[in-house]
C-alpha atoms as a PDB file:
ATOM      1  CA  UNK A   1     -15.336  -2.927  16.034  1.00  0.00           C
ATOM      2  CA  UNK A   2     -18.085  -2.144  18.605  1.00  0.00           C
ATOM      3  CA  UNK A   3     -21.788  -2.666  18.344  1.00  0.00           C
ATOM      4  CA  UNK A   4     -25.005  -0.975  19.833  1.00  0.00           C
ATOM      5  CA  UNK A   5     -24.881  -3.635  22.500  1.00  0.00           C
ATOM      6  CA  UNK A   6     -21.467  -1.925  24.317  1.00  0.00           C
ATOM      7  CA  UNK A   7     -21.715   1.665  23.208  1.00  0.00           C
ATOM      8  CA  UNK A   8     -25.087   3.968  23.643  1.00  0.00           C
ATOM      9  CA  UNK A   9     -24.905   7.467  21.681  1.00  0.00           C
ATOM     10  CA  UNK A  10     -24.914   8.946  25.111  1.00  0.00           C
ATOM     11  CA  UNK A  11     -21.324   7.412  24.922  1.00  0.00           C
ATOM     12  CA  UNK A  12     -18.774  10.731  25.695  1.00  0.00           C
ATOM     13  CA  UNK A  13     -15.543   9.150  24.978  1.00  0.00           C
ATOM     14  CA  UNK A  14     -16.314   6.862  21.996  1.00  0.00           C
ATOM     15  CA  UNK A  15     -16.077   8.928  18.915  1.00  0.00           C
ATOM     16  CA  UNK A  16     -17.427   6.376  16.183  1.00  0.00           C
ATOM     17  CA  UNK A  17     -16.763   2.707  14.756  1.00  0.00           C
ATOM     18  CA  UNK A  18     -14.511   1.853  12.480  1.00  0.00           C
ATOM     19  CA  UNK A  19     -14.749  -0.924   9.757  1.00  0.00           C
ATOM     20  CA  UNK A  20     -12.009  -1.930   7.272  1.00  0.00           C
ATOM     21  CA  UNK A  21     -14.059  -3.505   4.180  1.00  0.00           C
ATOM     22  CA  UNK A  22     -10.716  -3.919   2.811  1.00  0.00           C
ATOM     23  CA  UNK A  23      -7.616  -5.307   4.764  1.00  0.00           C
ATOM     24  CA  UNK A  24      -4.465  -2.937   5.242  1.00  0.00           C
ATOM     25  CA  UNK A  25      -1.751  -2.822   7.820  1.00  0.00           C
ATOM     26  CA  UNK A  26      -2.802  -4.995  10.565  1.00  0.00           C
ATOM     27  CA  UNK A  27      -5.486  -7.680  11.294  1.00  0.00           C
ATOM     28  CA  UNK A  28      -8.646  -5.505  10.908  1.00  0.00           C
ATOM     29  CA  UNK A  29     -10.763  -7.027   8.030  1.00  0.00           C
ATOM     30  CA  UNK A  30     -14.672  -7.000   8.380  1.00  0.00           C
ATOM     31  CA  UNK A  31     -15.959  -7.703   5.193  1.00  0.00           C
ATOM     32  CA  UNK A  32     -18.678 -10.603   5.714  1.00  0.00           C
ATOM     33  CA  UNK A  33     -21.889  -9.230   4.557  1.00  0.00           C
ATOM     34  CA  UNK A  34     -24.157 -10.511   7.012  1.00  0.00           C
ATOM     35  CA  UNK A  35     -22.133  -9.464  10.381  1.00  0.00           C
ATOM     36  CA  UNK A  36     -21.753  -6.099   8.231  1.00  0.00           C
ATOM     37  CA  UNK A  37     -25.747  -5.675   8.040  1.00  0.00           C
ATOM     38  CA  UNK A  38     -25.924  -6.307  11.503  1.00  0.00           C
ATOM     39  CA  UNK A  39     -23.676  -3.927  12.479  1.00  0.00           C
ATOM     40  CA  UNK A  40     -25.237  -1.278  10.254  1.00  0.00           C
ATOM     41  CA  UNK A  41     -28.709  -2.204  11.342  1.00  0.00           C
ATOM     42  CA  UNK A  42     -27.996  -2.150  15.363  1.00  0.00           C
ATOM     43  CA  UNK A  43     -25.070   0.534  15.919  1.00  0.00           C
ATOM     44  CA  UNK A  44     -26.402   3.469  17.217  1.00  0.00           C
ATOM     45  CA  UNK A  45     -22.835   5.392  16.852  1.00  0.00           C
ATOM     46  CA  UNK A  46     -22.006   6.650  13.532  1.00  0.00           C
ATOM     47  CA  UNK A  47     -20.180   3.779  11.484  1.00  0.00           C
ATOM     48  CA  UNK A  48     -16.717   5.124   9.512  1.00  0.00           C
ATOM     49  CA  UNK A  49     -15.473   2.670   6.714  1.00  0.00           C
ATOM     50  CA  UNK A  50     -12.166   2.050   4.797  1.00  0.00           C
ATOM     51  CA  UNK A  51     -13.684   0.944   1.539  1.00  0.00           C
ATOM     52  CA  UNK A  52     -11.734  -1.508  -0.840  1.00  0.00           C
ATOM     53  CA  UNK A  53     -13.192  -4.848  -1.935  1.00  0.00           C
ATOM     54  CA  UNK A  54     -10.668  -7.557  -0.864  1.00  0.00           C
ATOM     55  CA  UNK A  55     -11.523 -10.508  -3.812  1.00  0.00           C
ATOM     56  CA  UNK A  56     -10.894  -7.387  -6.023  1.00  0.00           C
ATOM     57  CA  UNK A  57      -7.278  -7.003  -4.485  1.00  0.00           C
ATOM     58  CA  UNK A  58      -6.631 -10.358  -3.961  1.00  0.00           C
ATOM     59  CA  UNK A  59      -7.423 -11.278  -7.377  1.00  0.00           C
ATOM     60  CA  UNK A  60      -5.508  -8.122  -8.367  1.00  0.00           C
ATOM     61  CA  UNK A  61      -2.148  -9.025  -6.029  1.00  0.00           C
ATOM     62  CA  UNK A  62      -2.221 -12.343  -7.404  1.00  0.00           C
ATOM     63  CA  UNK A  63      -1.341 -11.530 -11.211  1.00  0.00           C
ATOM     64  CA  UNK A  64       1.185  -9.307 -10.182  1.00  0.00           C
ATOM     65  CA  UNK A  65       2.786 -11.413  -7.694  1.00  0.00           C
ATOM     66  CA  UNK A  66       2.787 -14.293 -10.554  1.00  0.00           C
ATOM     67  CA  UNK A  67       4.538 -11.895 -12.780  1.00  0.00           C
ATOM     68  CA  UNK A  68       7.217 -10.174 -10.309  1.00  0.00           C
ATOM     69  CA  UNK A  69       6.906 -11.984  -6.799  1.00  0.00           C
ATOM     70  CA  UNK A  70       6.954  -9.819  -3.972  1.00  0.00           C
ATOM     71  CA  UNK A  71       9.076  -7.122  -5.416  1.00  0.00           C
ATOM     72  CA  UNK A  72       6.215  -5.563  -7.667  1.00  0.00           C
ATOM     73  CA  UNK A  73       6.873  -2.430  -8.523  1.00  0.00           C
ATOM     74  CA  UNK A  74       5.800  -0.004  -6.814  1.00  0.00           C
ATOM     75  CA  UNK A  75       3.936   1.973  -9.653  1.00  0.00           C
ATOM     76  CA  UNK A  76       1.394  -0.793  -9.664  1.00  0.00           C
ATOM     77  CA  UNK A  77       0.069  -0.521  -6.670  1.00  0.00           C
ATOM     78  CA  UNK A  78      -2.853   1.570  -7.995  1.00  0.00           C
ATOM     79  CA  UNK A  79      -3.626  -1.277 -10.400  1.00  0.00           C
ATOM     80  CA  UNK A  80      -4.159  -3.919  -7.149  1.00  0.00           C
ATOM     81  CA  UNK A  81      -5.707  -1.319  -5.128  1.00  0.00           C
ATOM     82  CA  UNK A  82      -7.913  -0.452  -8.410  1.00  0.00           C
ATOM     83  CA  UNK A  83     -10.872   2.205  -8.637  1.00  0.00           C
ATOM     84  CA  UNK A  84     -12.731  -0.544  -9.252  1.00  0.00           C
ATOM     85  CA  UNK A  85     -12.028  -1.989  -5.479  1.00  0.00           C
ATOM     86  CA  UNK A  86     -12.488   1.499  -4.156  1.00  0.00           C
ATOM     87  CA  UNK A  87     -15.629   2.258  -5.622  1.00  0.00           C
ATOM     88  CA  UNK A  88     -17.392  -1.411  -5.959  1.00  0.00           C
ATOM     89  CA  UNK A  89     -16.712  -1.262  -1.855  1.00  0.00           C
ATOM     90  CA  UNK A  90     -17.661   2.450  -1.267  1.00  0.00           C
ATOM     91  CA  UNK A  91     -21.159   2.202  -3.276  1.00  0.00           C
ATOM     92  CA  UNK A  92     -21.830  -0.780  -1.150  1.00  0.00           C
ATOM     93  CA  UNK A  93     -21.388   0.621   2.077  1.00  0.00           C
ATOM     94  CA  UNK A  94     -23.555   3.471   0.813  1.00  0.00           C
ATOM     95  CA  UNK A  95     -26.810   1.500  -0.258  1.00  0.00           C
ATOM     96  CA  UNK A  96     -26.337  -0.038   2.925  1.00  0.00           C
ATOM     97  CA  UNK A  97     -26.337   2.923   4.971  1.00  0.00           C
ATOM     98  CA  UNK A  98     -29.243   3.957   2.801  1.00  0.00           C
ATOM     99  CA  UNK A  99     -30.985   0.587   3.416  1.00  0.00           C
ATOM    100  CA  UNK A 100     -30.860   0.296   7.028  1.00  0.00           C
ATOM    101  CA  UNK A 101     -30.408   4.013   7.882  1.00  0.00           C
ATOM    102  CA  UNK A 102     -27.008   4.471   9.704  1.00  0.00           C
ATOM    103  CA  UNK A 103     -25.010   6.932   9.860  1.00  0.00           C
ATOM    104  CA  UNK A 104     -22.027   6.294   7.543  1.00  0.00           C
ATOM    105  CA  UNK A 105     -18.909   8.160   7.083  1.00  0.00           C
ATOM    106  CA  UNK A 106     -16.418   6.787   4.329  1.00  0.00           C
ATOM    107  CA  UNK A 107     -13.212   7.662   5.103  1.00  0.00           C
ATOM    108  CA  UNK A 108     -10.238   8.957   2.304  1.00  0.00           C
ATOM    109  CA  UNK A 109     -11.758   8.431  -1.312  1.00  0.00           C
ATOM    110  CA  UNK A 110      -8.928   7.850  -3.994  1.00  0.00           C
ATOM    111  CA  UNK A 111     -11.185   7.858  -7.224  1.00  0.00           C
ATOM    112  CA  UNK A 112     -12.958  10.373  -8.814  1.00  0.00           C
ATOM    113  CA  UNK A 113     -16.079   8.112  -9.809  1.00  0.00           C
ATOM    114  CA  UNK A 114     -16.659   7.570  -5.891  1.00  0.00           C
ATOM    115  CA  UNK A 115     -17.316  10.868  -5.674  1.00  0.00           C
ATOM    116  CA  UNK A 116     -20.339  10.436  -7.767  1.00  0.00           C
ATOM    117  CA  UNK A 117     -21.794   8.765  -4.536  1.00  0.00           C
ATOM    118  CA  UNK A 118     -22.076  11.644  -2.278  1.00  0.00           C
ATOM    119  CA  UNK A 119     -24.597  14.512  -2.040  1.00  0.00           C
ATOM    120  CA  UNK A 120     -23.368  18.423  -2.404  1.00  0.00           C
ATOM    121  CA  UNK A 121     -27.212  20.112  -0.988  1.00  0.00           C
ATOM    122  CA  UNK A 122     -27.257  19.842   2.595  1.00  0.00           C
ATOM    123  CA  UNK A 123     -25.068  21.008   6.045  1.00  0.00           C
ATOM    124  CA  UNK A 124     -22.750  18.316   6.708  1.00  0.00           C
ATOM    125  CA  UNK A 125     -24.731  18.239  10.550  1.00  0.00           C
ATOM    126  CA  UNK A 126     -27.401  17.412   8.262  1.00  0.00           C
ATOM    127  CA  UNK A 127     -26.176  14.340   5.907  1.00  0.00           C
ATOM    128  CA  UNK A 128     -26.515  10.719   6.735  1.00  0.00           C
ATOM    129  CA  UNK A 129     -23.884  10.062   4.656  1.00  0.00           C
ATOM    130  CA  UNK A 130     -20.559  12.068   4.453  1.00  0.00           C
ATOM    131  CA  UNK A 131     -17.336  11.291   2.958  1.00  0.00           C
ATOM    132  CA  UNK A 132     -13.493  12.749   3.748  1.00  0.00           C
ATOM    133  CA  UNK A 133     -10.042  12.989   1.408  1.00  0.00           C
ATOM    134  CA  UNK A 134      -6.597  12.804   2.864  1.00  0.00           C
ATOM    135  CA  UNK A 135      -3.934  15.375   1.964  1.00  0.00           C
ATOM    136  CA  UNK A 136      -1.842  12.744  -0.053  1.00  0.00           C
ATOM    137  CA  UNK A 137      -4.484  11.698  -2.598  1.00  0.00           C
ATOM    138  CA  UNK A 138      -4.876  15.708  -2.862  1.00  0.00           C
ATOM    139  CA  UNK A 139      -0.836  16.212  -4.045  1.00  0.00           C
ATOM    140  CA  UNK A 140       0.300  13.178  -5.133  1.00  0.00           C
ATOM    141  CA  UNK A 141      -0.543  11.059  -8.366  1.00  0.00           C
ATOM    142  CA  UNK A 142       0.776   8.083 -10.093  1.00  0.00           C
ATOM    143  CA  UNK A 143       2.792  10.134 -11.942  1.00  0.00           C
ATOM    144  CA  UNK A 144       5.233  10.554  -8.385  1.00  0.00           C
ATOM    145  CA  UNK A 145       5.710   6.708  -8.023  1.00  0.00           C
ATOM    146  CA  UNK A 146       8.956   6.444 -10.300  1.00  0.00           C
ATOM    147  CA  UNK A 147      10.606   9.200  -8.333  1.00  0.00           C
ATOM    148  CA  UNK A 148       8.673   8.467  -4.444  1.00  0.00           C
ATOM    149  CA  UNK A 149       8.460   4.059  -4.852  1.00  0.00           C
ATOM    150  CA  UNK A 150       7.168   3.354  -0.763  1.00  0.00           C
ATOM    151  CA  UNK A 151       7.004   6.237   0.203  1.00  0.00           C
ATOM    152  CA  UNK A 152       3.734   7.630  -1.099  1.00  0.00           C
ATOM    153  CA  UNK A 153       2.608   3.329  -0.910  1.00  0.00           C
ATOM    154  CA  UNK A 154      -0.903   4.043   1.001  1.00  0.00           C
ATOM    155  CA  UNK A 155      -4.132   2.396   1.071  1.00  0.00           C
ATOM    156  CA  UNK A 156      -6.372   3.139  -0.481  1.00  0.00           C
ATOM    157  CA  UNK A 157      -3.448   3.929  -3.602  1.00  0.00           C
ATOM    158  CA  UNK A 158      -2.807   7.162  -4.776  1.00  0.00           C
ATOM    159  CA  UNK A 159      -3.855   6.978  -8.252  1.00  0.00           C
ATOM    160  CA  UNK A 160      -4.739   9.177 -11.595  1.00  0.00           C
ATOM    161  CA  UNK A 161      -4.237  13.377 -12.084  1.00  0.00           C
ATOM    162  CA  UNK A 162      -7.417  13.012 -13.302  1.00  0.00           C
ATOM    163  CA  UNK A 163      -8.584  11.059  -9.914  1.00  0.00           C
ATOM    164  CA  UNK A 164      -7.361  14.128  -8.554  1.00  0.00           C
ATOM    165  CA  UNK A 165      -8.649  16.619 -10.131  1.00  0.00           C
ATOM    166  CA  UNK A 166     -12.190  14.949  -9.680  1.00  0.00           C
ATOM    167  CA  UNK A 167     -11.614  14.836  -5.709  1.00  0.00           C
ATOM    168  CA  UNK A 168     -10.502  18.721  -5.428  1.00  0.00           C
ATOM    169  CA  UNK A 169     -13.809  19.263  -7.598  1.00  0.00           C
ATOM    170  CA  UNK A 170     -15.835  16.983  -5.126  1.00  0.00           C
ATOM    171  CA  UNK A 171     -14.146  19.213  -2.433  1.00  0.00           C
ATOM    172  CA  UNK A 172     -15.158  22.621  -3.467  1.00  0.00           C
ATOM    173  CA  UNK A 173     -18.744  21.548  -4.230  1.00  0.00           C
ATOM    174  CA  UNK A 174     -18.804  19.925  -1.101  1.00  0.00           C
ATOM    175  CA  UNK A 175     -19.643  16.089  -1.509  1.00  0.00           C
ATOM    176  CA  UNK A 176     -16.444  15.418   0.219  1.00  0.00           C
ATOM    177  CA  UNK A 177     -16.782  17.196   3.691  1.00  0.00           C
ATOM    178  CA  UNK A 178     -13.631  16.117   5.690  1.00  0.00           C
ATOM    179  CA  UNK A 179      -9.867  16.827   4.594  1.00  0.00           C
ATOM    180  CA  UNK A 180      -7.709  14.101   6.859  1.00  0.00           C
ATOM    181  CA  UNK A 181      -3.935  12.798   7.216  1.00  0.00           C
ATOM    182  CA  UNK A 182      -4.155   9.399   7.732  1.00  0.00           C
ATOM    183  CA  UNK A 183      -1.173   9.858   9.622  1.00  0.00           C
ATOM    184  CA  UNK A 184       0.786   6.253   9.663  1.00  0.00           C
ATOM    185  CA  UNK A 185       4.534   7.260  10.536  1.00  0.00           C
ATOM    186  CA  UNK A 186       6.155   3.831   9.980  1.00  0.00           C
ATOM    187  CA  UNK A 187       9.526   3.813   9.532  1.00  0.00           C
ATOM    188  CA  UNK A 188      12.103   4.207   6.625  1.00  0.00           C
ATOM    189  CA  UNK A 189      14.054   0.724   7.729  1.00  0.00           C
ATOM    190  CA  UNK A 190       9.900  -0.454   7.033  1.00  0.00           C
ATOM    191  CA  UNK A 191       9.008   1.259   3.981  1.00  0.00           C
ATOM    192  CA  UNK A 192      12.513  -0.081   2.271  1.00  0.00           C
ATOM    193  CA  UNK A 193      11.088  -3.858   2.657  1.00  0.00           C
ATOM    194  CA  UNK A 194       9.929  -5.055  -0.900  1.00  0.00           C
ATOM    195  CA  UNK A 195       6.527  -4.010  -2.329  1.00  0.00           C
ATOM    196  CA  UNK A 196       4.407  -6.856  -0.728  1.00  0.00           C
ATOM    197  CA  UNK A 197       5.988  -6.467   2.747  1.00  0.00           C
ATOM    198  CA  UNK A 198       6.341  -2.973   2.788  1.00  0.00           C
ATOM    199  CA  UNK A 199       3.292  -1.567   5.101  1.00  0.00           C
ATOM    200  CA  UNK A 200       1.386   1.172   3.837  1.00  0.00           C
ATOM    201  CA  UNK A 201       1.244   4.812   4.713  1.00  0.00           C
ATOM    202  CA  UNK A 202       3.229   7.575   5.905  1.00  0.00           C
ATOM    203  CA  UNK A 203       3.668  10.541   8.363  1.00  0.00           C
ATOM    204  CA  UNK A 204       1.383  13.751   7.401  1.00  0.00           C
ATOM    205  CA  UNK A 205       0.465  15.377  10.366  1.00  0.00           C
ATOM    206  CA  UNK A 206       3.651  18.218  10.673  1.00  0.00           C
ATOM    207  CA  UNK A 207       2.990  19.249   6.699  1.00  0.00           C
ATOM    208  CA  UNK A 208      -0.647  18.915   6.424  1.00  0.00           C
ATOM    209  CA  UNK A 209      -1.355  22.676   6.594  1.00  0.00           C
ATOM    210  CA  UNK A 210       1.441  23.577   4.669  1.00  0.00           C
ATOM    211  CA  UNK A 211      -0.079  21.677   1.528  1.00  0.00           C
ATOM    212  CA  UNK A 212      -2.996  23.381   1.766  1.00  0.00           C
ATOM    213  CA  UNK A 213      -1.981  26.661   1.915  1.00  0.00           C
ATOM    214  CA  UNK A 214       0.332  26.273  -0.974  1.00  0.00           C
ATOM    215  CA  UNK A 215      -2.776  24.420  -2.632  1.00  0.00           C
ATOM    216  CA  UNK A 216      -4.195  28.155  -1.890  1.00  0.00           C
ATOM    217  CA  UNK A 217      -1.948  29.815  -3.184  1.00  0.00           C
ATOM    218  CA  UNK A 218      -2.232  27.637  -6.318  1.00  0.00           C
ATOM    219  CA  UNK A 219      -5.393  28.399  -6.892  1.00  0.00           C
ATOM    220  CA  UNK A 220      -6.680  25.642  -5.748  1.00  0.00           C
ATOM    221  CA  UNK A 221      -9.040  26.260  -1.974  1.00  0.00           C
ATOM    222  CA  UNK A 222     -10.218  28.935  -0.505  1.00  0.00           C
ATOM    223  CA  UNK A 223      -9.038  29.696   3.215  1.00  0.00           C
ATOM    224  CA  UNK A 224     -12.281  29.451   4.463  1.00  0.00           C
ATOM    225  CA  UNK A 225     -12.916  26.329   2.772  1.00  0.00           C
ATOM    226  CA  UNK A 226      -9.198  24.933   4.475  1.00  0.00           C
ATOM    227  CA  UNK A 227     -10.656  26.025   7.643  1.00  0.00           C
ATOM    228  CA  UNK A 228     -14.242  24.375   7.041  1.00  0.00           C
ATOM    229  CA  UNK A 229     -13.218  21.048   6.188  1.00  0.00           C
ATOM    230  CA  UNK A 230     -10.034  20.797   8.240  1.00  0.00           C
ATOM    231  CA  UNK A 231     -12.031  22.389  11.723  1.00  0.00           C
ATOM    232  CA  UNK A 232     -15.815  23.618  11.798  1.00  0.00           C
ATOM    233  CA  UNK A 233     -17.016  19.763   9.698  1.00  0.00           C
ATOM    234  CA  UNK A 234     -14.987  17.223  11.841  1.00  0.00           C
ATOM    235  CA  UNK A 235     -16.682  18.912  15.525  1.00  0.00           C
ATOM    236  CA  UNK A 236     -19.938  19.055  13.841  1.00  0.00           C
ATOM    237  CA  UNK A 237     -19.401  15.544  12.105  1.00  0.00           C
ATOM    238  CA  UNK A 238     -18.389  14.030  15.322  1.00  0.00           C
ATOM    239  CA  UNK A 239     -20.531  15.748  17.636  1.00  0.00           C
ATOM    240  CA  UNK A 240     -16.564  17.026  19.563  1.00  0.00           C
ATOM    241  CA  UNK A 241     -17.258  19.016  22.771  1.00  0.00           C
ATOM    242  CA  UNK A 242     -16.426  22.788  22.097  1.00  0.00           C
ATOM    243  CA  UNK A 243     -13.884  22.127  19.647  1.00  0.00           C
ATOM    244  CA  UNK A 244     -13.401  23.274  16.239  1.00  0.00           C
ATOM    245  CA  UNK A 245     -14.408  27.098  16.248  1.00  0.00           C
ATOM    246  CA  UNK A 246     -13.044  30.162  17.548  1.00  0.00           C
ATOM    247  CA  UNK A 247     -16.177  31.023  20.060  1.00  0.00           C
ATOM    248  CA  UNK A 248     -16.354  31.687  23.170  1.00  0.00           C
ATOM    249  CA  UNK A 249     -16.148  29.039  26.018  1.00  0.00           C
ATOM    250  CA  UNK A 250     -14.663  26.891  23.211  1.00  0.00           C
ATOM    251  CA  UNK A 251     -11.185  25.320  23.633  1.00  0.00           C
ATOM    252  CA  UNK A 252      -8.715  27.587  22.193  1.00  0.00           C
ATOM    253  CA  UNK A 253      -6.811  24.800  19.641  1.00  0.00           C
ATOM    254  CA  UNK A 254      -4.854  27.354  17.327  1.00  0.00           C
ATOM    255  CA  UNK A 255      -2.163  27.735  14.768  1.00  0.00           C
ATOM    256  CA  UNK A 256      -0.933  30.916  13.629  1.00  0.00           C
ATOM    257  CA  UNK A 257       0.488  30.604   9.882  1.00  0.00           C
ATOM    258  CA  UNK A 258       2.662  33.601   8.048  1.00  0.00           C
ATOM    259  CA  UNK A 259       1.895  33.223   4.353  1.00  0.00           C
ATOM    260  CA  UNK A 260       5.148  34.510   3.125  1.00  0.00           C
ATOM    261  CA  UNK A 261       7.591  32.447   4.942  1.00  0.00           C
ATOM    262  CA  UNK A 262       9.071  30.069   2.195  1.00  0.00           C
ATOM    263  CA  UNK A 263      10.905  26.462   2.892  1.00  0.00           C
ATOM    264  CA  UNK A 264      11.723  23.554   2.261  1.00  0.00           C
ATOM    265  CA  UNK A 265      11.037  20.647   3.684  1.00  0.00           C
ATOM    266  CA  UNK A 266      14.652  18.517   4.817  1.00  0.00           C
ATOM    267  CA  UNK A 267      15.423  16.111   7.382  1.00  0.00           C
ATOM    268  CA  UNK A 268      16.691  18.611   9.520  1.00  0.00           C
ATOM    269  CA  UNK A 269      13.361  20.560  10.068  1.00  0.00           C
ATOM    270  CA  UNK A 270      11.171  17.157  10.172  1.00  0.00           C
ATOM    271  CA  UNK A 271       9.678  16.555  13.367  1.00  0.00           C
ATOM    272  CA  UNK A 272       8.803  13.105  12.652  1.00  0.00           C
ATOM    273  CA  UNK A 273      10.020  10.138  15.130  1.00  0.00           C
ATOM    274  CA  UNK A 274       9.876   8.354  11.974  1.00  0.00           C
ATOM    275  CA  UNK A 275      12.474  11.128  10.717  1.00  0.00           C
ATOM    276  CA  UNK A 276      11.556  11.406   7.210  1.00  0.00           C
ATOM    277  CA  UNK A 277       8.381  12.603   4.962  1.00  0.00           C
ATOM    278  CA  UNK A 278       7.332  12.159   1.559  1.00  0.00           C
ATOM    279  CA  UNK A 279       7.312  15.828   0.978  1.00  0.00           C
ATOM    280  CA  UNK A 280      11.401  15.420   1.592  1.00  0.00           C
ATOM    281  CA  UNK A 281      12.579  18.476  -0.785  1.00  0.00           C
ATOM    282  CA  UNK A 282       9.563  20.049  -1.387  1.00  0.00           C
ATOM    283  CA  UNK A 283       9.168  24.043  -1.113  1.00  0.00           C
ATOM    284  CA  UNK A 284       6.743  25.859   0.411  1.00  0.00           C
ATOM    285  CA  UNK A 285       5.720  29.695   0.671  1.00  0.00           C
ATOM    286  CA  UNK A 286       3.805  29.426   3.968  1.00  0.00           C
ATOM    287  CA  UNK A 287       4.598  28.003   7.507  1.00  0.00           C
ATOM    288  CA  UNK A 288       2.891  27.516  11.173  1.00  0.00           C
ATOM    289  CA  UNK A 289       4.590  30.008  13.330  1.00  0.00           C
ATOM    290  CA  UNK A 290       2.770  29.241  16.233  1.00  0.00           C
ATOM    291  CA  UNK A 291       0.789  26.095  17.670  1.00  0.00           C
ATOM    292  CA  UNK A 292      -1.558  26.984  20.635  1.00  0.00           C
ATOM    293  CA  UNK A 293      -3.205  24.026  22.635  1.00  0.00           C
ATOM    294  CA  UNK A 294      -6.277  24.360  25.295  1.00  0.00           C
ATOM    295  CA  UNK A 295      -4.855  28.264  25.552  1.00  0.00           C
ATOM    296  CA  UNK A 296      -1.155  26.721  26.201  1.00  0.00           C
ATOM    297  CA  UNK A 297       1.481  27.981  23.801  1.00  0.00           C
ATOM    298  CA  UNK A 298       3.023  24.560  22.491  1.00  0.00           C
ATOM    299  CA  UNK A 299       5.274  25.846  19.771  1.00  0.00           C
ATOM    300  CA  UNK A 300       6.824  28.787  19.057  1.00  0.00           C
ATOM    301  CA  UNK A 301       9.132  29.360  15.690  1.00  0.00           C
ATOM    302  CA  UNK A 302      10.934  26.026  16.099  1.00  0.00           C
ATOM    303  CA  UNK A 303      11.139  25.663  19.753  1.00  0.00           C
ATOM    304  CA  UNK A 304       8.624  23.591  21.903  1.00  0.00           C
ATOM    305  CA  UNK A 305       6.900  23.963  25.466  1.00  0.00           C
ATOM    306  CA  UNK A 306       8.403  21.874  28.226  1.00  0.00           C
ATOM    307  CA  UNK A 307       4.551  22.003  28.980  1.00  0.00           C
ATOM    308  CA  UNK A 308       1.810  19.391  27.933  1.00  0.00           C
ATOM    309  CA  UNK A 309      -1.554  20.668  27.938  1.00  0.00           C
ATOM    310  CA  UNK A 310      -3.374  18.043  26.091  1.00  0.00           C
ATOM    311  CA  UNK A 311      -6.371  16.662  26.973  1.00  0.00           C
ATOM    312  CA  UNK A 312      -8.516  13.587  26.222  1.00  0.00           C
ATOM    313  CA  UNK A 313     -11.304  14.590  23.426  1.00  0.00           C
ATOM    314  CA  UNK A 314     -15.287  14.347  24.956  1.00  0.00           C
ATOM    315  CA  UNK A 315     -18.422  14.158  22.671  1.00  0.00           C
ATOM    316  CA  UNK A 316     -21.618  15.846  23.103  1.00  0.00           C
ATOM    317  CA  UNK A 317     -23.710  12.750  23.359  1.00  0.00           C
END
């Protein structure tokens, strides 16, 4: 957490704050009301939240903890991480953006109804308030927790079809601007531990194109639209230094995809350090081919550069 008082806007290499208005792995919980008006009043960056209420999943962890101890199952986890926590947390941290005038970003909605929240008319370089879903709460639903258990566990909790289908609406129509990972790649020895001790979240990064191109081919996005919310809204959101587009002068960050390449995700094609993914057994028609990084061929069909080209990110400010 950072305030006006270290960071200007004229900041290049500090992106945004962060706030978790609900605790999740780690030690991160900012949730008193006052030090949260003062932050929204007096930071000048834009301010990104993780909105849960906490009484809501305290109250919520304590009934089922009463009633199974810490090996809850883990199909419950969208009951203690409720739409009611989401969205009693998210619609706060909106009026107060609206109150004091900051710029507020709430990061990977879970619920439908939150959706309700956010504004569809103007250029995302426009909105004071924006909002972003992760690539999980886009595939999955409650339905997978029988077969998946920990590992689709994430906060905030993947929850209903219907939740779903409400956030790929809110996509389209463009009150949700962002598509994210969340990429958390704990480890399988981790994610084994019983439901309270088990940490939430998962690795994403290495299949996150892969579900939305099969998404595509559902039906389900447009390319362009892949491309908008995955590229063009996070440099313009974020005010990233020629990143983002294909222009001139402009980094060249690219992947190169063939759309008829089918298959299936297995332990011995995950890239993972973590060395396993949700999507474990999962086909898909499309694949990245190619990764290009600041012009530098990275990946190539399987095989890797001995060459690292990365660079630290700078903002226009």
């Amino acid at each position: 957490m950072t305030t006006s008082t270290k960071y200007s806007p004229s900041t290049p290499t500090c992106a945004w704050n962060k706030l978790f208005l609900g605790s999740s792995t780690g030690n991160m919980l900012v949730d008193k009301p006052e030090v949260l008006r003062d932050i929204f009043s007096n930071t000048k960056l834009p301010i990104s939240v993780h909105c849960e209420d906490e009484q809501i999943i305290r109250h919520n962890l304590s009934v089922f903890i009463k009633k199974y101890g810490d090996d809850i199952p883990m199909s419950f986890h969208p009951q203690i991480r409720s739409e009611e926590a989401c969205y009693l947390s998210s619609s706060k941290a909106v009026a107060l953006a609206k109150e004091t005038g900051a710029r507020l970003h709430v990061f990977h909605l879970s619920t439908a109804k939150e959706t309700e929240l956010f504004d569809s008319h103007f250029d995302v370089k426009t909105k004071n308030i924006t909002s972003e879903v992760c690539i999980h709460h886009l595939w999955f639903s409650d339905a997978d927790y029988d077969e998946e258990g920990s590992l689709i566990k994430w906060n905030p909790a993947v929850k209903t079809a219907q939740d779903r289908h409400g956030l790929w609406t809110a996509l389209n129509d463009d009150r949700i601007d962002i598509i994210a990972t969340d990429h958390a790649p704990h480890t399988m020895e981790e994610k084994m531990n019983p439901y309270t001790k088990a940490p939430s979240g998962g690795p994403m990064v290495q299949h996150a194109l892969s579900v939305l191109l099969e998404c595509h081919l559902q039906g389900k996005i447009s390319i362009e639209k892949i491309v908008e919310k995955m590229a063009h809204n996070p440099a313009k959101l974020f005010d990233i230094d020629r990143r983002g587009f294909v222009r001139e002068g402009y980094f060249a960050d690219l992947v190169v995809v063939d759309m008829d390449a089918p298959y299936t995700v297995s332990k011995e094609n995950i890239l993972y350090k973590c060395g396993w993914s949700p999507l474990e057994g999962q086909r898909f028609r499309s694949r990245v081919t190619q990764s290009i990084l600041n012009g530098v061929l990275t990946y190539d069909n399987g095989v890797f550069s001995s060459e690292s080209p990365a660079m630290a990110v700078k903002f226009k400010r």
